[in-house]
Protein backbone atom coordinates (compact mmCIF):
# COMPACT_ATOMS: atom_id res chain seq x y z
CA UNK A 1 34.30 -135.93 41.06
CA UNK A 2 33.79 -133.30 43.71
CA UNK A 3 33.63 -129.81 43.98
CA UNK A 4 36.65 -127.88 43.33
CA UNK A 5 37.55 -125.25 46.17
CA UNK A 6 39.76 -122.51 45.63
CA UNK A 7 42.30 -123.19 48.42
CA UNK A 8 41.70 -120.82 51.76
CA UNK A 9 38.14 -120.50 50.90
CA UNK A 10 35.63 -122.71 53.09
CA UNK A 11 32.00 -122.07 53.93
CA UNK A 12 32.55 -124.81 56.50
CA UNK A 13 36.24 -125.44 56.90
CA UNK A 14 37.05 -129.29 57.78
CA UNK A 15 34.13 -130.28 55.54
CA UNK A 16 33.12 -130.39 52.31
CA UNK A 17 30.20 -132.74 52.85
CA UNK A 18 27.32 -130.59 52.70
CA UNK A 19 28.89 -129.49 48.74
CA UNK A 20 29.25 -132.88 47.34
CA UNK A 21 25.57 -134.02 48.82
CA UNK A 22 24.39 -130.88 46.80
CA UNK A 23 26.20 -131.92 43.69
CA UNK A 24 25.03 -135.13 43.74
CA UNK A 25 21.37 -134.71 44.55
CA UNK A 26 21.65 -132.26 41.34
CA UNK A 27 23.32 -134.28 39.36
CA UNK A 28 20.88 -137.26 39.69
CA UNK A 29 18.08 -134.82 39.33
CA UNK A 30 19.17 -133.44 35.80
CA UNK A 31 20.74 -136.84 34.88
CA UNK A 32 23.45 -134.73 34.54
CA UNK A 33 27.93 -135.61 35.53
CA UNK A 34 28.53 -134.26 38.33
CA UNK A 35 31.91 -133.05 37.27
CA UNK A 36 29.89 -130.76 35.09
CA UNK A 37 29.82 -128.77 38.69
CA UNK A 38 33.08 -129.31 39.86
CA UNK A 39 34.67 -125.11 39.20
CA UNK A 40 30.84 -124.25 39.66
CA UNK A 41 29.34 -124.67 43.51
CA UNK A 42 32.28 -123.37 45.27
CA UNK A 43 31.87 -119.97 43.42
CA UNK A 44 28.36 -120.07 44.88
CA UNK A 45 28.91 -121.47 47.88
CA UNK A 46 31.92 -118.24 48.11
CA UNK A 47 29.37 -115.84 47.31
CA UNK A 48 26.44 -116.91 49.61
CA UNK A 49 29.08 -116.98 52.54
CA UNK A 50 31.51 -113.91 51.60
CA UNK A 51 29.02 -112.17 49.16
CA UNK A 52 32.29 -112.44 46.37
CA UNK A 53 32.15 -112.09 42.85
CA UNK A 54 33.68 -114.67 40.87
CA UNK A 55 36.92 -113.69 38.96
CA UNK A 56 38.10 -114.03 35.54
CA UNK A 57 39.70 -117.26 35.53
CA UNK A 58 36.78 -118.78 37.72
CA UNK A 59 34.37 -118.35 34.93
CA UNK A 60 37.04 -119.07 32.42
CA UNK A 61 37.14 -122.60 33.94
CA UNK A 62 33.22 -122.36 34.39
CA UNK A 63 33.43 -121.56 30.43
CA UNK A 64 35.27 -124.77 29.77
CA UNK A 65 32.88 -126.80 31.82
CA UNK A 66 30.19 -125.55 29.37
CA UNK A 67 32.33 -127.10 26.30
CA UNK A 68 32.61 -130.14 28.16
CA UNK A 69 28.99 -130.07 28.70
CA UNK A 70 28.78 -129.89 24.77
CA UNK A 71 30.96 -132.36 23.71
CA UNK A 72 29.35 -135.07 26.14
CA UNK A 73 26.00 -134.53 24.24
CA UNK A 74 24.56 -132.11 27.19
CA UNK A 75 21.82 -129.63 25.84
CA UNK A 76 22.15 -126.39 26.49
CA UNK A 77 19.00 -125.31 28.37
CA UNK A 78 19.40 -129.01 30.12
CA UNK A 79 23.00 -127.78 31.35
CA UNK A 80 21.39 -124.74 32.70
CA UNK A 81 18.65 -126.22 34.96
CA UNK A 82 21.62 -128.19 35.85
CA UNK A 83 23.23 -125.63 36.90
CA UNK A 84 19.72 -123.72 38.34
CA UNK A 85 18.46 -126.83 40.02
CA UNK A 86 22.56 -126.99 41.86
CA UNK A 87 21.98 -122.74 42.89
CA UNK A 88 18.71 -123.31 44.98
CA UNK A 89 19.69 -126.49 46.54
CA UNK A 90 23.07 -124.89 47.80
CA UNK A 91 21.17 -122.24 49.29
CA UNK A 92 19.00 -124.64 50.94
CA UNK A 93 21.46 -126.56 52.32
CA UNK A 94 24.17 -124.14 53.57
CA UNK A 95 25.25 -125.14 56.92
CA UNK A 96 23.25 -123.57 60.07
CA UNK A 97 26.34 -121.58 61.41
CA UNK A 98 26.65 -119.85 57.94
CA UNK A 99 22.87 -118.40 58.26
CA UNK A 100 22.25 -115.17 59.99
CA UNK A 101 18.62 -113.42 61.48
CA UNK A 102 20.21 -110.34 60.31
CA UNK A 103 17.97 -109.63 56.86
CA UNK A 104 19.84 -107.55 55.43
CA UNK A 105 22.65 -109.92 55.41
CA UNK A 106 20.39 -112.71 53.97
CA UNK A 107 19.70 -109.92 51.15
CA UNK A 108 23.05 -109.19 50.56
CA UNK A 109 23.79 -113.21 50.39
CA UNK A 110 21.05 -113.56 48.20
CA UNK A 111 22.02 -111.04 45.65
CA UNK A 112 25.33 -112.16 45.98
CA UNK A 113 24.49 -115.63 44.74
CA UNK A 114 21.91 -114.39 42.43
CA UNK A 115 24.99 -112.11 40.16
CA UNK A 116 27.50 -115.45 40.55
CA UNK A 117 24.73 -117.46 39.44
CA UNK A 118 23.88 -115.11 36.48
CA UNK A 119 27.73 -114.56 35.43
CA UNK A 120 28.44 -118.34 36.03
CA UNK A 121 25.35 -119.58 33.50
CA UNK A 122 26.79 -116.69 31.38
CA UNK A 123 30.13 -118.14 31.18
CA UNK A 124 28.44 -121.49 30.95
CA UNK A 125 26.20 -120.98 27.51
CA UNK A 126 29.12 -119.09 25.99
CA UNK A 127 31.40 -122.38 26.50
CA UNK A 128 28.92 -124.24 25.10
CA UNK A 129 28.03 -122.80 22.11
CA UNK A 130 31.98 -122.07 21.12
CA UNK A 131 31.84 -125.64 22.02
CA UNK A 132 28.57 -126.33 19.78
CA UNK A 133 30.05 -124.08 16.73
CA UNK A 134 33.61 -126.18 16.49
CA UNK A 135 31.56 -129.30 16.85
CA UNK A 136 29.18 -128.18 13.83
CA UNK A 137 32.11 -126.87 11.54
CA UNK A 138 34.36 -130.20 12.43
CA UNK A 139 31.25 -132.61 11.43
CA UNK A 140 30.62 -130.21 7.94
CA UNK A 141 34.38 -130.73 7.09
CA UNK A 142 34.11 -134.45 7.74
CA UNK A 143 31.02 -134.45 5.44
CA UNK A 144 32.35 -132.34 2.74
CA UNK A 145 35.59 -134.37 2.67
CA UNK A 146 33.50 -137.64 2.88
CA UNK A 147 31.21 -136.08 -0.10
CA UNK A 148 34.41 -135.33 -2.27
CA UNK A 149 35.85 -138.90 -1.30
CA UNK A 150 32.02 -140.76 -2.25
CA UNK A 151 31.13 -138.54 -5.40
CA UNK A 152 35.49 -139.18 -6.73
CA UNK A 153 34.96 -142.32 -6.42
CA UNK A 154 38.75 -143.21 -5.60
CA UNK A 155 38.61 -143.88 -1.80
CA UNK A 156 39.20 -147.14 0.49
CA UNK A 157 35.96 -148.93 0.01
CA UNK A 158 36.13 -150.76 2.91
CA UNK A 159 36.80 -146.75 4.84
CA UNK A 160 34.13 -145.48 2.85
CA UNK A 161 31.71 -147.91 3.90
CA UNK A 162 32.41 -147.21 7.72
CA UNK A 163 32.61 -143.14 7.13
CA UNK A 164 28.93 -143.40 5.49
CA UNK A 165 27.17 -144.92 8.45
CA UNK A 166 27.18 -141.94 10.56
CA UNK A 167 25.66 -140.26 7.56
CA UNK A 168 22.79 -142.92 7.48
CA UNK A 169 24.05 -144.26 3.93
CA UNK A 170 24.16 -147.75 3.62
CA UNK A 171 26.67 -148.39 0.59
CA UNK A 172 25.94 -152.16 -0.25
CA UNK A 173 22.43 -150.45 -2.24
CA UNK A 174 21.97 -149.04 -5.59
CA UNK A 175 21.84 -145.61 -5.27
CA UNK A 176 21.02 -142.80 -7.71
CA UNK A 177 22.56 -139.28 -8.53
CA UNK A 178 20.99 -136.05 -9.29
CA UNK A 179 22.33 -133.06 -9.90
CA UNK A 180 20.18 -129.46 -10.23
CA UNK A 181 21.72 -126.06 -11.44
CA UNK A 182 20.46 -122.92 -11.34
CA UNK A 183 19.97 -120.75 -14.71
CA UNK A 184 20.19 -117.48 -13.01
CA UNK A 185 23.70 -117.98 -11.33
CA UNK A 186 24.74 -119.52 -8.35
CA UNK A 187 23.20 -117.13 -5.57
CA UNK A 188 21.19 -119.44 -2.69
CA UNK A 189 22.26 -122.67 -3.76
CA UNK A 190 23.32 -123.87 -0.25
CA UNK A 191 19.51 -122.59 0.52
CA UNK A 192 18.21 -124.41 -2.07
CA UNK A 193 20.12 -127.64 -0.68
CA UNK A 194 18.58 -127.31 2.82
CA UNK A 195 14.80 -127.06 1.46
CA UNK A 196 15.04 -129.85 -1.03
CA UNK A 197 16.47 -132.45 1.58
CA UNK A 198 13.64 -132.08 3.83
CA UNK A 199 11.49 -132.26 0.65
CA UNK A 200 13.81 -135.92 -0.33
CA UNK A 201 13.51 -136.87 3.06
CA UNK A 202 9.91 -136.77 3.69
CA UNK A 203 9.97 -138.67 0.13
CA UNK A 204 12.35 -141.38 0.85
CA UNK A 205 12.63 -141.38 4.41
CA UNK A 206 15.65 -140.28 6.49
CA UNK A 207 18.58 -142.80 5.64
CA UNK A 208 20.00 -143.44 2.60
CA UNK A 209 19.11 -139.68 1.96
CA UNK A 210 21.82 -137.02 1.23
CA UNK A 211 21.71 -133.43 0.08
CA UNK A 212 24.33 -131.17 -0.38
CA UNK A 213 25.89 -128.72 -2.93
CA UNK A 214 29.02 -129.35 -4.99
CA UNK A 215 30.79 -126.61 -7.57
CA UNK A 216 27.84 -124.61 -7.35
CA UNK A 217 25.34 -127.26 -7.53
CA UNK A 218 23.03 -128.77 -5.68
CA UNK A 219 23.76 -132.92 -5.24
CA UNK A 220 21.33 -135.43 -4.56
CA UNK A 221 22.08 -138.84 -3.71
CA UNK A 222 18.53 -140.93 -3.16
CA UNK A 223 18.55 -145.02 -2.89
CA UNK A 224 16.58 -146.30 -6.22
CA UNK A 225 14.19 -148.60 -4.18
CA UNK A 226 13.37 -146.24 -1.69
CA UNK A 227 10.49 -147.46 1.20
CA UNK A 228 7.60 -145.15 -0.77
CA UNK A 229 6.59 -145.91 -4.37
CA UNK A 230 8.37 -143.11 -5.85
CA UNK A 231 9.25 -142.68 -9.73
CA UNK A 232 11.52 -144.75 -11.07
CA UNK A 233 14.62 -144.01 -14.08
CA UNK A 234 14.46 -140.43 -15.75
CA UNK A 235 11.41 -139.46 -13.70
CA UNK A 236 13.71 -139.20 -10.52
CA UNK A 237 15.05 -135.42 -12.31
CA UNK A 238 11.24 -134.52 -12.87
CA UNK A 239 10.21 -135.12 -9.28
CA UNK A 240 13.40 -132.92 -8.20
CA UNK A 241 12.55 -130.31 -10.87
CA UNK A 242 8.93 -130.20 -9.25
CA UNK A 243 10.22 -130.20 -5.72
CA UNK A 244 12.50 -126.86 -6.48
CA UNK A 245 9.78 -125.17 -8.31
CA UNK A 246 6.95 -125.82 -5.24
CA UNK A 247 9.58 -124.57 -2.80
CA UNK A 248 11.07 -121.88 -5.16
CA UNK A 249 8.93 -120.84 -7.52
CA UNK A 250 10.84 -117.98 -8.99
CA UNK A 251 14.00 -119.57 -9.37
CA UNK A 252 14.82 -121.51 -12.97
CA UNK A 253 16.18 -124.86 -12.40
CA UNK A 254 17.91 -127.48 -14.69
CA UNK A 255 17.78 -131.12 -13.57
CA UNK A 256 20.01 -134.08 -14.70
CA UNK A 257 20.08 -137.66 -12.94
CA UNK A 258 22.08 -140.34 -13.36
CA UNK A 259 21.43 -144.03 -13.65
CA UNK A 260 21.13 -146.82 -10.78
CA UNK A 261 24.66 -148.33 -9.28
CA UNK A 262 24.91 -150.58 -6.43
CA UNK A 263 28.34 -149.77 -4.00
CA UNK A 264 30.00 -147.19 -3.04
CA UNK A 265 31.74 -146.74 -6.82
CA UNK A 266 28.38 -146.98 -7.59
CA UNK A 267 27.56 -143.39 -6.77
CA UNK A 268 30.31 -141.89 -8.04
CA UNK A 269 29.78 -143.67 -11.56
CA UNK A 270 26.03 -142.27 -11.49
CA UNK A 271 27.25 -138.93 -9.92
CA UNK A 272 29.29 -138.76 -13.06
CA UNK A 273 26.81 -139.88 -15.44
CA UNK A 274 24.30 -136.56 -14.02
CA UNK A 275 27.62 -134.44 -14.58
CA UNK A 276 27.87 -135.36 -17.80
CA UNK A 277 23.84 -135.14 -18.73
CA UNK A 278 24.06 -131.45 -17.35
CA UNK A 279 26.73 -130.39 -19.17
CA UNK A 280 25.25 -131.73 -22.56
CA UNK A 281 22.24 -130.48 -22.16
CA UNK A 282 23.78 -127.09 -21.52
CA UNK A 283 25.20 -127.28 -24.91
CA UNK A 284 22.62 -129.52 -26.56
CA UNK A 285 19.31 -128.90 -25.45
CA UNK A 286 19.42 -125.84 -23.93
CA UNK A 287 15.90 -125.41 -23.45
CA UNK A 288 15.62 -128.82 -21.71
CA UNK A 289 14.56 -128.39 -17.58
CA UNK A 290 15.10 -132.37 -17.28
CA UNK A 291 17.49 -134.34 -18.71
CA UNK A 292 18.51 -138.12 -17.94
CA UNK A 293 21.73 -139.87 -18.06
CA UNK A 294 20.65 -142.74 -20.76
CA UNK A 295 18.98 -140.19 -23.27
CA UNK A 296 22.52 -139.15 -23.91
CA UNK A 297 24.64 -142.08 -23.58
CA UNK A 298 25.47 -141.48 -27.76
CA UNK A 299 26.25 -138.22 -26.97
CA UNK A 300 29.24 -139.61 -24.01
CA UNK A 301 30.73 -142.07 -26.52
CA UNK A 302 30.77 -138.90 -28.89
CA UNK A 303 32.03 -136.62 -25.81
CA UNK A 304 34.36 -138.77 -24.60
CA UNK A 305 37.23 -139.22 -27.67
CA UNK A 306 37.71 -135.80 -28.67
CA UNK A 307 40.62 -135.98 -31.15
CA UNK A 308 37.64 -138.34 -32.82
CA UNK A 309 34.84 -135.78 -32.96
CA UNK A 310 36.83 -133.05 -33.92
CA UNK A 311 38.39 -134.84 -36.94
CA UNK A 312 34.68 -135.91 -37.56
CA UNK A 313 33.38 -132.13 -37.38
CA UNK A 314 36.30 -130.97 -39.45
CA UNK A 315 35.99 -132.97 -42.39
CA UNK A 316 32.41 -133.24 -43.02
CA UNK A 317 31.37 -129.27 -41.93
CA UNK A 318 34.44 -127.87 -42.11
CA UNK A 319 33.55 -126.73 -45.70
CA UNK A 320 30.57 -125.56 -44.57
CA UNK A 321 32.54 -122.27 -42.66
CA UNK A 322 33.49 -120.78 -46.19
CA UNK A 323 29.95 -120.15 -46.36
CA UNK A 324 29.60 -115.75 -46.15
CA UNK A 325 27.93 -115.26 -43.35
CA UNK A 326 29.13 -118.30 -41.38
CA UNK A 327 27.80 -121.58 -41.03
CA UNK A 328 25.63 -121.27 -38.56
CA UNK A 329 22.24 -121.17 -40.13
CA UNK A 330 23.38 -124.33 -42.01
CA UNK A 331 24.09 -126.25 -38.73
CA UNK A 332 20.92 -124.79 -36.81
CA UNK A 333 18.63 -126.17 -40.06
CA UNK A 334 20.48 -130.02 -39.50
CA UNK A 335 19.90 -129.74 -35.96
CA UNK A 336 16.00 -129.30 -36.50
CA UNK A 337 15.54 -131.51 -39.14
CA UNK A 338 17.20 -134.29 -37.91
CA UNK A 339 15.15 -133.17 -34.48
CA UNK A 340 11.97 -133.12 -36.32
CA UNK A 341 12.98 -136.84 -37.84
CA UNK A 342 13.92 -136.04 -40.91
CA UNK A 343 10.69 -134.37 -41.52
CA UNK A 344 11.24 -130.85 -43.15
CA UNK A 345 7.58 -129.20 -43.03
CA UNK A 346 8.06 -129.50 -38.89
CA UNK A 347 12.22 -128.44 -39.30
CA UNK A 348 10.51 -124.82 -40.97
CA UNK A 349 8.41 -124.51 -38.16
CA UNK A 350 10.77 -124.88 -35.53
CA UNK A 351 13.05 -122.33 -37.53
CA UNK A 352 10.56 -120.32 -38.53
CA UNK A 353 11.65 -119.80 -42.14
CA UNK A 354 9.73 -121.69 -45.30
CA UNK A 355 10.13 -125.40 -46.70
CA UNK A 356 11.56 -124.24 -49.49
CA UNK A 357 14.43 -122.42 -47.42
CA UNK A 358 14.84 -125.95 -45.05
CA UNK A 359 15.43 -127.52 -48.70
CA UNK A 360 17.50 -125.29 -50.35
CA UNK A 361 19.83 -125.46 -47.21
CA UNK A 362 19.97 -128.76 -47.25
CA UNK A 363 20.99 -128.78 -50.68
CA UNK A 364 23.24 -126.47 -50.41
CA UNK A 365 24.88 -128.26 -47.31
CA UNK A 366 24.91 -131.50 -49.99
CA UNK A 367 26.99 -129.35 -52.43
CA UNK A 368 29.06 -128.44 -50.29
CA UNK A 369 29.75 -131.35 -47.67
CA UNK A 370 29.35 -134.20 -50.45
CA UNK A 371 26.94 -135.47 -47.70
CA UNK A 372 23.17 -135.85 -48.33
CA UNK A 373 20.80 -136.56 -45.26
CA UNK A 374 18.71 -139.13 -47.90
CA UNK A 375 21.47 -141.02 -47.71
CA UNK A 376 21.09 -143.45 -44.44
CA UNK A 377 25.23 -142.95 -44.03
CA UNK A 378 26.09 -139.39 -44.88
CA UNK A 379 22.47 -138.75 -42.23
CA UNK A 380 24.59 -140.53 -39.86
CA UNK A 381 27.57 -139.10 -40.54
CA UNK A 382 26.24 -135.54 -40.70
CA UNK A 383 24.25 -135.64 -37.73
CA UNK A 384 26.70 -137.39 -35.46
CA UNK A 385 28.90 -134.52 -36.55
CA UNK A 386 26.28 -131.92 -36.13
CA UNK A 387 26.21 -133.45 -32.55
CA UNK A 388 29.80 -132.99 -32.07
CA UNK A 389 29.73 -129.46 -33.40
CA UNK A 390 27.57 -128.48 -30.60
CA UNK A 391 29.65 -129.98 -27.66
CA UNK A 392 32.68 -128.48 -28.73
CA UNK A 393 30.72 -125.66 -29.11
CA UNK A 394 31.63 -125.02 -32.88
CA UNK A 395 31.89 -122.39 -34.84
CA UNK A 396 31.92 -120.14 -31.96
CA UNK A 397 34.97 -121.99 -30.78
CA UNK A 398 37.86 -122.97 -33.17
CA UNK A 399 38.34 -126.38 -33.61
CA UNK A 400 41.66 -127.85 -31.85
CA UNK A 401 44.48 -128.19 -33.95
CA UNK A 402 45.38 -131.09 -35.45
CA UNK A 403 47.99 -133.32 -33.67
């Protein structure tokens, strides 16, 4: 495409020759389209001949030649030598009859083209990088919405499969899910999210690799044979949890991963499975800084049929609330002795009280329960409930109501 001319302005009227030789020795130059130039050389060409300054709706088109720069994949600083390398060659090349032995005149020209050059790059950069910021913001809203659509796990396979190429994910391998949470809050998670994925990438190499946050967490989707020797099952949480602490060393980090899937539901079933983990170790060991997915697979059957577990918790501890003072001590000593496997010397020392108070409880849980952890099915029964107690987060919650 040729220069552009606004009409009734020629540097050499009858010819535009000497301005499309110009563009095109440019363009090949910078490896550049020439209709990159096309609202661009006659402004120059205008002010090396007239000395005039471009107006308003001359750089606004220059502007929109710098988003079209953008969107065709054209650097920035590689659209302004364009753009440099087009100034000095116009000035070399303007036609003899448009010269003048008069210096001052060559000074004026000079400056002239000098201020259209440094409004037009101006004009230029500003078009790209509007151009640049709706490009970046349109590509994070495809890869949120393609996040949403992988970690759900309800979309088109077939559509997910072609969406996850640009992202380098190749969907017919098992992948793995891990999820990490901050214990201080939420503050600097997207941070967080940009360190550990060059930390994951450098691991596993740069496809197959994605890092991002989700409800205030940061997601980590890694294939489970990645190129490296890199740890394999549970470990995957500790080498995250070590990751965040190198790069973030103040920060307190909790660190659930699910278990290997192949496919595209596959991610979403482990993504789920490292929801879950996190949220029962929230409740159940809150102390825990790594948790995995199949250390708590008794704890999702339990989780998952609520009216179950709270008929469970309300007929074997329920009596256990008429207790004065509440039945929390009772339900902290079953937690640690069925913790410390059944071994009572090690439940006192986790509780900090004597034997003799870990037995008497337990007795008095007996006497009142009609359950008795010597018994292999009232253990069973009381700690299963015991479990269920603390994921619906009884006594401190009411139980729900009976249907």
């Amino acid at each position: 495409m040729p220069p552009s001319r606004r009409p009734g302005r020629s540097p050499d009227p009858g010819s535009d020759g000497w301005l499309d030789a110009v563009g095109a020795a440019a363009a090949k130059a910078a490896n550049a389209p020439l209709d990159l130039l096309s609202d661009y050389l006659p402004l120059l060409a205008d002010a090396a001949v007239d000395g005039r300054r471009p107006e308003s709706w001359e750089l606004d088109a220059v502007r929109d030649l710098g988003r079209r720069a953008a969107a065709q994949g054209v650097g920035a600083r590689r659209a302004v030598d364009f753009y440099l390398s087009a100034a000095w060659r116009l000035w070399r090349a303007l036609p003899v009859d448009e010269r003048s032995s008069d210096p001052e005149k060559v000074r004026r020209s000079a400056e002239a083209v000098l201020r259209c050059l440094d409004d037009a790059v101006g004009a230029l950069v500003a078009g790209h990088q509007a151009e640049r910021q709706d490009l970046v913001r349109h590509e994070e809203a495809l890869r949120r919405e393609f996040v949403d659509d992988l970690l759900r796990g309800d979309a088109d396979v077939a559509q997910m499969v072609q969406r996850a190429e640009p992202f380098g994910i190749d969907l017919g391998k098992p992948h793995r899910v891990a999820l990490a949470a901050l214990r201080d809050g939420q503050d600097g998670i997207g941070r967080s999210a940009i360190l550990l994925e060059r930390a994951m990438v450098d691991r596993f190499g740069d496809r197959d690799v994605l890092v991002t946050t989700k409800d205030g967490r940061v997601v980590v989707v890694v294939p489970s044979r990645p190129a490296q020797p890199a740890p394999a099952g549970p470990e995957l949480g500790d080498l995250l949890l070590h990751e965040l602490r190198r790069l973030q060393p103040s920060r307190g980090w909790r660190v659930a991963a699910g278990r290997s899937f192949p496919g595209a539901y596959g991610v979403a079933r482990s993504y789920e499975e490292a929801r879950e983990a996190l949220t029962f170790a929230e409740r159940l060991e809150p102390d825990a800084d790594v948790v995995g997915s199949r250390e708590l697979l008794v704890h999702r059957v339990l989780g998952r049929d609520q009216t179950a577990i709270t008929d469970l918790v309300r007929d074997v501890l329920g009596p256990l609330a008429a207790v004065r003072g509440g039945p929390d001590p009772l339900l902290e000593t079953l937690y640690e002795y069925f913790a410390a496997g059944d071994v009572a010397t090690e439940a006192a020392r986790r509780l900090h009280v004597s034997v003799r108070t870990v037995t008497y409880r337990l007795a008095r849980i007996r006497q009142l329960t009609g359950y008795a952890v010597a018994q292999p099915q009232d253990r069973f029964a009381l700690h299963a409930a015991v479990l269920g107690a603390r994921l619906l987060d009884w006594p401190s919650r009411p139980l729900p109501a009976e249907a």
